[in-house]
Protein backbone atom coordinates (compact mmCIF):
# COMPACT_ATOMS: atom_id res chain seq x y z
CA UNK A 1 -70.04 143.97 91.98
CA UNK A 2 -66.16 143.43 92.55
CA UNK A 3 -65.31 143.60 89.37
CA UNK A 4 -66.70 147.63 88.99
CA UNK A 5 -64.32 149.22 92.15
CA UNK A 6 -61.02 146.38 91.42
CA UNK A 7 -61.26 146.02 87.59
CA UNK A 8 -62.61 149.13 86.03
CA UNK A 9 -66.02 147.14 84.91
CA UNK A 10 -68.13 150.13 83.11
CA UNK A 11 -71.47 150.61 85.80
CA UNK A 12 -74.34 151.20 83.57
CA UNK A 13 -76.07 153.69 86.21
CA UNK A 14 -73.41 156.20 85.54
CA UNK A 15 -72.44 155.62 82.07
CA UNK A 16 -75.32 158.07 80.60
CA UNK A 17 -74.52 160.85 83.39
CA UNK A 18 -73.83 164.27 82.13
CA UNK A 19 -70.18 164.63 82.71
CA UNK A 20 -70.71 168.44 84.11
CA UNK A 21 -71.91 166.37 86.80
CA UNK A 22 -68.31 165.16 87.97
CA UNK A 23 -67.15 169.01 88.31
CA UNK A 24 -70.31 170.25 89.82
CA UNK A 25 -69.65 167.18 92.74
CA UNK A 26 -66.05 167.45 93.01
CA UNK A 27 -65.24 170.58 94.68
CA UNK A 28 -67.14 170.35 97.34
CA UNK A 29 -65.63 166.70 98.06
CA UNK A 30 -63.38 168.36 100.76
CA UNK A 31 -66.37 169.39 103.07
CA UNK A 32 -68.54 166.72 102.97
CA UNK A 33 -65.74 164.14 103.79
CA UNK A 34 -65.31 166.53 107.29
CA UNK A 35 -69.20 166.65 107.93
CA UNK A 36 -69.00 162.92 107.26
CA UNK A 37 -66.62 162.08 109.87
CA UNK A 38 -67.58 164.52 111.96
CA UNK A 39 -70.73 162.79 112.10
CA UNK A 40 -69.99 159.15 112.73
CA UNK A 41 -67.40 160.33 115.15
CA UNK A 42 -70.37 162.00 117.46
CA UNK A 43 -73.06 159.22 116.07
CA UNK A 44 -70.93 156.01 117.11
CA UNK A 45 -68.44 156.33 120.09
CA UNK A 46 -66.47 152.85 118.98
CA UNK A 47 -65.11 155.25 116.01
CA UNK A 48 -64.72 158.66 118.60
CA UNK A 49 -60.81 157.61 118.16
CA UNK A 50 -58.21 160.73 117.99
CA UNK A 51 -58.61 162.22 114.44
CA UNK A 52 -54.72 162.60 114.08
CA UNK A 53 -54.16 158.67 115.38
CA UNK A 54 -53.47 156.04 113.12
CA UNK A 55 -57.51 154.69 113.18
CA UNK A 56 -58.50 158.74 113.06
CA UNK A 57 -56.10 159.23 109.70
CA UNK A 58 -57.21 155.52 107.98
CA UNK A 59 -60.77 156.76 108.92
CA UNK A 60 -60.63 160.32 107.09
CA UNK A 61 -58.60 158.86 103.88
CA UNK A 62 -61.46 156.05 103.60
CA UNK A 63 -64.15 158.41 103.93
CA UNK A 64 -62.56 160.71 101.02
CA UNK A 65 -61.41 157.82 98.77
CA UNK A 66 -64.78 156.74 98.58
CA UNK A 67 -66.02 160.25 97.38
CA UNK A 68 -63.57 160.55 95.23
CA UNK A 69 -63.75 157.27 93.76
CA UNK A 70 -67.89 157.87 92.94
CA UNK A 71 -66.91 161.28 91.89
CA UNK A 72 -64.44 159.51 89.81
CA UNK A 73 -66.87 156.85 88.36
CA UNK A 74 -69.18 159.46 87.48
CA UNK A 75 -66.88 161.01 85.09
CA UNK A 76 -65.51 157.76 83.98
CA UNK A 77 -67.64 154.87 84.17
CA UNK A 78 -64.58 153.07 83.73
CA UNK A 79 -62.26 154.02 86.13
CA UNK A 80 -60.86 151.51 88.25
CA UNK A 81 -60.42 151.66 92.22
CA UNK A 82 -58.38 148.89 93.46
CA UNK A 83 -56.79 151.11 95.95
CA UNK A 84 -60.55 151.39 97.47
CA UNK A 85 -61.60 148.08 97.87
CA UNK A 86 -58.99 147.19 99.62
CA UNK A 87 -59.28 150.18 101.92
CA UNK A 88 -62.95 148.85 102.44
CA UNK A 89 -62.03 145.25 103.49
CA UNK A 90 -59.10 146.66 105.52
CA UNK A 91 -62.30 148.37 107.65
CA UNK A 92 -63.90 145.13 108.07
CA UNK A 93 -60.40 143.23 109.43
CA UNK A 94 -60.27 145.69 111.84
CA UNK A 95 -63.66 145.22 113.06
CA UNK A 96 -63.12 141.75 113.35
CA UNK A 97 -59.92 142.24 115.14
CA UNK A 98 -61.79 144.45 117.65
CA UNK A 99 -64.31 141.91 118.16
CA UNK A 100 -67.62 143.48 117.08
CA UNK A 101 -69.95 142.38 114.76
CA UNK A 102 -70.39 144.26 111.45
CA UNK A 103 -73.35 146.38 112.19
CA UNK A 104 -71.93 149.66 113.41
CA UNK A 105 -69.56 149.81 110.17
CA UNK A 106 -72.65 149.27 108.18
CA UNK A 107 -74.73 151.61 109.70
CA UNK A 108 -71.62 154.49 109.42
CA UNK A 109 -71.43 153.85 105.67
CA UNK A 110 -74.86 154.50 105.57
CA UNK A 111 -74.75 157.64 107.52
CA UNK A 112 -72.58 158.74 105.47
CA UNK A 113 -74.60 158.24 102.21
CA UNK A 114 -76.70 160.29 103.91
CA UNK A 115 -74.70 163.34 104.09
CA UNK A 116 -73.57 162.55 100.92
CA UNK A 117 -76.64 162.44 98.92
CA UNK A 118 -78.69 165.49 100.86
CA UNK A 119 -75.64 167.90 99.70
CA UNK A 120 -75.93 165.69 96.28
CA UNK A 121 -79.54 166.84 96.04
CA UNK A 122 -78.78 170.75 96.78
CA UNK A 123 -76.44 170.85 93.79
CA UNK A 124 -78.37 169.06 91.91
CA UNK A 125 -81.37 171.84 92.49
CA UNK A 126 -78.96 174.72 91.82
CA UNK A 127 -77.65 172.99 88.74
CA UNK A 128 -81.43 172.52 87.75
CA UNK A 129 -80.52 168.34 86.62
CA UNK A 130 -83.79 166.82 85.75
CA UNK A 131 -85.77 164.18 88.11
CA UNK A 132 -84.32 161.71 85.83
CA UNK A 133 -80.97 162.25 86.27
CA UNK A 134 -80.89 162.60 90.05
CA UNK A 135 -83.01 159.42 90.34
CA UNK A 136 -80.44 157.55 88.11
CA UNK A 137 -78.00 159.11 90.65
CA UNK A 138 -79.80 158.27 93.86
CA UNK A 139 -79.37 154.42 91.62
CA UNK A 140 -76.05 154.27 91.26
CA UNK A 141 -74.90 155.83 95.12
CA UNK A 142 -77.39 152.74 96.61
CA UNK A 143 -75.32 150.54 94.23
CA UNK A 144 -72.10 151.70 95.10
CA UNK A 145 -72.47 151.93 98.62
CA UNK A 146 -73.39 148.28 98.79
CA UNK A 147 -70.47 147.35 97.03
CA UNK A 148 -68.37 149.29 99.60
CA UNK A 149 -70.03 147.18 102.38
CA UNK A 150 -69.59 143.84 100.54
CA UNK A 151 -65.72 144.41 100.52
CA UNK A 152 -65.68 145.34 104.41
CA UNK A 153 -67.64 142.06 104.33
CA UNK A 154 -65.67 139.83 102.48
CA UNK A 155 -62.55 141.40 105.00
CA UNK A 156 -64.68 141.05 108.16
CA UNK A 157 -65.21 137.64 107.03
CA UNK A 158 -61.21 136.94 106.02
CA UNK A 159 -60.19 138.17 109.31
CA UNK A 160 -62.50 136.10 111.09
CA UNK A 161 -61.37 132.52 109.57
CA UNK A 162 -57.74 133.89 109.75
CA UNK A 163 -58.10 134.48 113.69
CA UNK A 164 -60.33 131.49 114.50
CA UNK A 165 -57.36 129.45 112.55
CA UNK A 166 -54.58 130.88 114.61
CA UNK A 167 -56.81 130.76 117.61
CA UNK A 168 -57.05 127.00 116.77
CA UNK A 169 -53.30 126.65 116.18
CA UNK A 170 -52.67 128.34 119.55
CA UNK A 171 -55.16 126.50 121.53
CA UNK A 172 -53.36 122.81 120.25
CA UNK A 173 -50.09 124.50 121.31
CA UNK A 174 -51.28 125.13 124.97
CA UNK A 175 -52.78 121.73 125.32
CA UNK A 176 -49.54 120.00 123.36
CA UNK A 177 -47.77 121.92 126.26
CA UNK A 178 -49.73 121.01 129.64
CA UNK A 179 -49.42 117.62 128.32
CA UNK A 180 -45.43 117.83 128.36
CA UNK A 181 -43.09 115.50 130.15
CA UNK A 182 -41.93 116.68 132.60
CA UNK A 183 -44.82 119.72 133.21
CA UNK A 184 -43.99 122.94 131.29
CA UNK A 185 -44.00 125.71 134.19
CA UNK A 186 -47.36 127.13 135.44
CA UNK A 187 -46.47 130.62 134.09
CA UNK A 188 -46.12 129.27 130.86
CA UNK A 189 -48.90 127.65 130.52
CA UNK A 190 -50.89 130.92 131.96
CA UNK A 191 -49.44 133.21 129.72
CA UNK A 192 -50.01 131.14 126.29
CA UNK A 193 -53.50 130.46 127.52
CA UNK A 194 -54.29 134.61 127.76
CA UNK A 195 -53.19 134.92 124.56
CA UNK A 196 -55.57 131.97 123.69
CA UNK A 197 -58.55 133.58 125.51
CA UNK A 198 -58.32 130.14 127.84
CA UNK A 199 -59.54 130.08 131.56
CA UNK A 200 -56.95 127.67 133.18
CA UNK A 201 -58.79 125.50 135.87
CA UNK A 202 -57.36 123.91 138.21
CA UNK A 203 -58.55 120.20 137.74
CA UNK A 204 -58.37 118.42 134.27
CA UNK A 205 -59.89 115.09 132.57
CA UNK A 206 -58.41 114.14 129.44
CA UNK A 207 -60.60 112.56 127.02
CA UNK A 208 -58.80 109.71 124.57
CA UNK A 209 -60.52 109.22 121.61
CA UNK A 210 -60.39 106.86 118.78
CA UNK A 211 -59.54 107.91 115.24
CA UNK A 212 -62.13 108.01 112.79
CA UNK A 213 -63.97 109.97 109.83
CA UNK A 214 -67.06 111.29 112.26
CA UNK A 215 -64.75 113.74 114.34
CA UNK A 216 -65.32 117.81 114.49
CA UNK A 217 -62.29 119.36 113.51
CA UNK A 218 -61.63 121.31 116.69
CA UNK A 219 -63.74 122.01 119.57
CA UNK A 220 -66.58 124.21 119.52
CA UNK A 221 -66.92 124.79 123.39
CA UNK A 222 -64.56 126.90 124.52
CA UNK A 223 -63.19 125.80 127.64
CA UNK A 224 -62.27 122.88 125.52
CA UNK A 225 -59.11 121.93 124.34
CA UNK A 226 -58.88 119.06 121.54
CA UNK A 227 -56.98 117.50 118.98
CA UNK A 228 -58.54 115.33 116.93
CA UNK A 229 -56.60 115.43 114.01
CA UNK A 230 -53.10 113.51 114.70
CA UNK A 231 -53.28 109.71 114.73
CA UNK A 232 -53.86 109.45 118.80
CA UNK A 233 -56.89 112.17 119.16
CA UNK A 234 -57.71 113.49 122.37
CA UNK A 235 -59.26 116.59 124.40
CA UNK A 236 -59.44 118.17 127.89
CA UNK A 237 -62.06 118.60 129.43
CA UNK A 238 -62.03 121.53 132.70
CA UNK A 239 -62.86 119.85 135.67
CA UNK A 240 -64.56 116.05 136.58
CA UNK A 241 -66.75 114.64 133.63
CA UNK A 242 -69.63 113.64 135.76
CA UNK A 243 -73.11 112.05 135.14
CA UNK A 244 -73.62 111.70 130.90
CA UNK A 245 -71.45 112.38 128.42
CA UNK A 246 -71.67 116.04 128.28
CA UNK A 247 -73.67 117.56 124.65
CA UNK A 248 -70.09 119.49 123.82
CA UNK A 249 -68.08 116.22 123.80
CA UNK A 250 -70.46 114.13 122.12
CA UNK A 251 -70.47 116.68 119.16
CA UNK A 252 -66.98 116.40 119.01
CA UNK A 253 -67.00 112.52 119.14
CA UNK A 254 -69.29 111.97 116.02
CA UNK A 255 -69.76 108.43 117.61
CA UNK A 256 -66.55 106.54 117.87
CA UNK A 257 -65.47 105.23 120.69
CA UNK A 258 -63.57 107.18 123.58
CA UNK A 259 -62.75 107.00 127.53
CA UNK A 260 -62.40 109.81 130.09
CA UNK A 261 -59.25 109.76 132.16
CA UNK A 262 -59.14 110.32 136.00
CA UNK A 263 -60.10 113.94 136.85
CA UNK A 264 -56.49 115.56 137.96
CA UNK A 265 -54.99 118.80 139.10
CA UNK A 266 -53.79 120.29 135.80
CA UNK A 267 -49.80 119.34 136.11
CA UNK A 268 -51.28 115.80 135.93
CA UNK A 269 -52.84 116.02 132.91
CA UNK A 270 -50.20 113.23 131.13
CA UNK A 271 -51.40 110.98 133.95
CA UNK A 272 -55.13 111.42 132.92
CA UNK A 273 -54.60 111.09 129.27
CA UNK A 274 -52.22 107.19 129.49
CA UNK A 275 -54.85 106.48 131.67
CA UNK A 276 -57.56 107.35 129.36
CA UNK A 277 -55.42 106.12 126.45
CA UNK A 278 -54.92 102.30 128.14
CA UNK A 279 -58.62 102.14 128.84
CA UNK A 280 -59.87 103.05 125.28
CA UNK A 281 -57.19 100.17 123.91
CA UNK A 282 -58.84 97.46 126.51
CA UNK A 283 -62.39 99.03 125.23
CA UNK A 284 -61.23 98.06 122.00
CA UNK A 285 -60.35 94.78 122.88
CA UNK A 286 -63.64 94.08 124.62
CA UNK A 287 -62.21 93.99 127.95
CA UNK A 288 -64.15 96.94 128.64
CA UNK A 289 -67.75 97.43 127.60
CA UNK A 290 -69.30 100.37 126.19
CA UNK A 291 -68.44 102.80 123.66
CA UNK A 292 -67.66 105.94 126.44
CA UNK A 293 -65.84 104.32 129.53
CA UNK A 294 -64.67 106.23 132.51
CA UNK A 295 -61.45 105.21 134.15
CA UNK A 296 -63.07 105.71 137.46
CA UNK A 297 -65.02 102.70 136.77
CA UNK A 298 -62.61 100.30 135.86
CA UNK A 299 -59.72 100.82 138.49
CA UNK A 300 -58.82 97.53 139.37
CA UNK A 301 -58.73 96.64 135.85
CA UNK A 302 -56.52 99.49 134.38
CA UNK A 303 -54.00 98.66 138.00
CA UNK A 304 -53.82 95.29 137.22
CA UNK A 305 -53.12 95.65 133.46
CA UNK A 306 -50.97 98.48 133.71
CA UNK A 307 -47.97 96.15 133.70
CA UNK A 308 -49.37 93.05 131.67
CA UNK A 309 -46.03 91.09 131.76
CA UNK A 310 -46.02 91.59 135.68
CA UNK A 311 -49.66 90.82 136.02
CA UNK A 312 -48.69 87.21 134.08
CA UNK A 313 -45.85 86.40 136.48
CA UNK A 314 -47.79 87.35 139.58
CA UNK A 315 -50.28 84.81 138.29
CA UNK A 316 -47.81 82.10 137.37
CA UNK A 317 -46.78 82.64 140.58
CA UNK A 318 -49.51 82.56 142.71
CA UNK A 319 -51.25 80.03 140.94
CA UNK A 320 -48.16 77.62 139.79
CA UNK A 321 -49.85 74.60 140.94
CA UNK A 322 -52.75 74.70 138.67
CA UNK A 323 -49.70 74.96 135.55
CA UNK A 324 -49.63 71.20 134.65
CA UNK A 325 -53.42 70.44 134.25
CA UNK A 326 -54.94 70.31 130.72
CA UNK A 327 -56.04 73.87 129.62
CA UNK A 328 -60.08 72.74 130.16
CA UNK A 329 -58.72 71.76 133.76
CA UNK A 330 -57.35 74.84 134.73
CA UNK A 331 -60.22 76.98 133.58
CA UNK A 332 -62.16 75.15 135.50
CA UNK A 333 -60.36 75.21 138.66
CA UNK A 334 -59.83 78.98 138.27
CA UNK A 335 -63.13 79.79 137.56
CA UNK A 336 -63.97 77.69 140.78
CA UNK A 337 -61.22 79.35 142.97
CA UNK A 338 -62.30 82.82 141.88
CA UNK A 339 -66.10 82.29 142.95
CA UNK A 340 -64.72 80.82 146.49
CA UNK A 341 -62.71 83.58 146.71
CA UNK A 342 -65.57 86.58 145.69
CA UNK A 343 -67.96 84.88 148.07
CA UNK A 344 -66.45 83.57 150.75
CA UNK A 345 -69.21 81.45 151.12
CA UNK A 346 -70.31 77.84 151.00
CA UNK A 347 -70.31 75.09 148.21
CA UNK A 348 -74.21 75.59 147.75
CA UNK A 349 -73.50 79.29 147.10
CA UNK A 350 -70.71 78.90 144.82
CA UNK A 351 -72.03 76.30 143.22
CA UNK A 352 -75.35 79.07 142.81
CA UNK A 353 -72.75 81.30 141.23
CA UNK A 354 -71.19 78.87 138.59
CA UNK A 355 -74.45 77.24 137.92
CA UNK A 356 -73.33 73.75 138.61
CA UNK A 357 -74.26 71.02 141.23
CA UNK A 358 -72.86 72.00 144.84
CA UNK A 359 -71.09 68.37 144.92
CA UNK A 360 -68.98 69.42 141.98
CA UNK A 361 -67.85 72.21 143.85
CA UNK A 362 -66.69 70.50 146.66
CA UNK A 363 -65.03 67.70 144.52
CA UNK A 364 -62.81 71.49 142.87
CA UNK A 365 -62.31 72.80 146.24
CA UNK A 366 -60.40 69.61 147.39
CA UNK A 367 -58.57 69.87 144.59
CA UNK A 368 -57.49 73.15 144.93
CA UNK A 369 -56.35 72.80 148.32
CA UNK A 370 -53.98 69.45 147.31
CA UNK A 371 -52.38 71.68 144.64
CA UNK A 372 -52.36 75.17 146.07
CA UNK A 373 -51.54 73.76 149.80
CA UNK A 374 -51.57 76.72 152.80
CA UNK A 375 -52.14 79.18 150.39
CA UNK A 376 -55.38 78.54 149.89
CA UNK A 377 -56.30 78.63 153.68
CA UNK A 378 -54.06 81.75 154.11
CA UNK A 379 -56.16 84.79 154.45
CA UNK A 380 -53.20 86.87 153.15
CA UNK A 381 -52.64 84.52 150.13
CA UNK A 382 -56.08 84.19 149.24
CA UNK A 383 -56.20 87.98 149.05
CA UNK A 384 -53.30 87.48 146.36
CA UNK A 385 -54.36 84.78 144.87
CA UNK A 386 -57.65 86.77 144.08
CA UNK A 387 -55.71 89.40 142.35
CA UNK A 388 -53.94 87.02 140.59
CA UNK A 389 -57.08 85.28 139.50
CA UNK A 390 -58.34 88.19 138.41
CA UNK A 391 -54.78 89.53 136.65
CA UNK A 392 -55.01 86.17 134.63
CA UNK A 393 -58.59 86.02 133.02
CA UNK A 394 -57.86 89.86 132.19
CA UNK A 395 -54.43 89.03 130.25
CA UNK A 396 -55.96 86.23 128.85
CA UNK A 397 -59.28 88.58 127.27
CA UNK A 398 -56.86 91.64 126.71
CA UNK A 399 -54.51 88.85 124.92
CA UNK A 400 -57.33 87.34 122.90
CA UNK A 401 -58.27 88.19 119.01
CA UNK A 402 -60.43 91.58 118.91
CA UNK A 403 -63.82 89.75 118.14
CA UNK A 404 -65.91 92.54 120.28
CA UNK A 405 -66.99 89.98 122.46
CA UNK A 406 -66.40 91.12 126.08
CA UNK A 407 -65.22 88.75 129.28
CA UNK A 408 -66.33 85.24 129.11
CA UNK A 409 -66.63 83.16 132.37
CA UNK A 410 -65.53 79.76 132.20
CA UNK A 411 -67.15 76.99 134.52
């Protein structure tokens, strides 16, 4: 029906109306615009605004444009209104912007029609217009008034996308900002989240996620933050992300893989994400199973990787005396030195561990103790050395091909 109100369209429910009509209706336009605002004004106290404010004015010119513009169409099934629709949209924006839904508008325009057509049917008894004509009238204001509602509609509707977009825009400001180096100031933070209706908490986990085509376009939660669009997606989450992966996230996630920083105040929120960030790349790798890890599962792992170069020398280091054996050798040895060193126990339980015959064992541990000397009796050493055991076999499976098979123990 846009195309009667914007583009002059001729409405076939008032093209056979007597044109006496139009005169008969118009002068007493004036009075039923007051008794109509007079009446939504008492009926609905959202729209009990001063009548001489800017809301109080718009609401009095609407009311009498729309008379006018029926009036109008009455007399000229042709006339065009674009002035009108417009006016009619501009009434849903604002009760978008005011946050309510669209039923009090609707239920004022049709309060009005109601004034409208009781004083429509006293003239049209006076005049003496035939049944006929007053039912084709009754028609075309049922007509018309829906197509006043559909434009408050379609501008409800505008405003709506247009706010939830800027909303959007605002919300992956804030979190582009808490994740600043160095911190962007509390205040700043506090006031851009007011603006984006945001509850600041005062612990954070940060949520790294892997790109791919199954991932929500923002978040619908909101106490979330997320953006999920750049080439390094990622959210924050209020607070610890305890027991399963919380419904909200997993909606966001469509499925690929991701891994929950530490839980930190929220001036740490950086922290949480590189920590989140270096656990999803060894998840990817297959140094880490699962397709959700946690950081606060895999803390030794993420400290000893954090600095693989360091980890390397530490165990080149530490374990320099295994360097000239054959590759086969050394894995075997290591593999043998890292189950002494878990279990501190005897050659019968290591030998449990590695699934080979106890003798065997011994035969390694003598080994080990010609090439690693002291250090292998040296509770302080052996402490290192277990680190450094440990620091290898992860820089060797975080250096290996991604084949998405996870650790392998050697024996």
């Amino acid at each position: 029906m846009e195309s009667t109100l914007q583009h002059g369209r001729t409405n076939p429910r008032t093209a056979s109306f007597p044109r006496e009509l139009a005169g008969i209706m118009r002068p007493e336009m004036p009075s039923v615009a007051d008794e109509i605002v007079a009446e939504i004004r008492a009926a609905f106290p959202e729209y009990a605004v001063p009548t001489d404010g800017p809301y109080g004015r718009f609401l009095r010119e609407g009311v009498r444009k729309a008379l006018t513009a029926f009036i109008d169409m009455v007399a000229d099934p042709g006339a065009a209104h674009e002035d009108l629709a417009e006016v009619c949209r501009l009434l849903g924006r604002y009760e978008a912007r005011e946050g309510r839904s669209l039923d009090s508008l609707q239920a004022a325009y049709r309060a009005g029609a109601r004034i409208a057509w009781h004083r429509a049917m006293d003239l049209g008894r006076r005049a003496n217009f035939s049944a006929e004509v007053m039912s084709m009238l009754a028609d075309a204001a049922f007509d018309y008034l829906d197509e006043l509602a559909s434009h408050s509609q379609r501008g409800y509707l505008e405003e709506r996308a247009r706010s939830a977009e800027i909303n959007h825009e605002m919300r992956r400001r804030l979190l582009a900002m808490i994740l600043k180096t160095p911190p962007a100031s509390a205040r700043a933070v506090a006031q851009l989240a007011e603006q984006a209706g945001w509850t600041v908490p005062e612990a954070v986990t940060m949520v790294a996620v892997q790109p791919g085509p199954g991932l929500a376009d923002q978040a619908a939660e909101r106490d979330l933050l997320a953006d999920l669009s750049g080439p390094r997606p990622h959210l924050l989450v209020p607070g610890a992300l305890t027991g399963p992966q919380p419904p909200s996230v997993t909606a966001l996630l469509g499925g690929c893989r991701a891994a929950a920083g530490l839980t930190v105040p929220l001036a740490s929120a950086a922290d949480s994400l590189r920590w989140a960030r270096k656990a999803l790349a060894l998840a990817e790798r297959g140094v880490i199973a699962g397709r959700f890890v946690r950081c606060d599962d895999h803390l030794l792992t993420l400290w000893l990787l954090a600095d693989t170069a360091l980890a390397d020398q530490v165990a080149r280091r530490e374990l320099g005396g295994l360097a000239g054996l054959t590759p086969p050798r050394r894995r075997q040895l290591t593999d043998t030195l890292a189950a002494v060193l878990e279990t501190r126990g005897t050659a019968a339980e290591v030998a449990e561990q590695l699934k080979i015959h106890p003798q065997t064992v011994r035969y390694r541990i003598r080994q080990l103790r010609r090439l690693l000397g002291d250090n292998f009796t040296n509770p302080d050493a052996r402490f290192t050395m277990e680190l450094a055991v440990r620091a290898q076999r992860l820089c060797e499976w975080a250096s290996r091909p991604q084949d998405g098979r996870g650790p392998v123990r050697h024996t």
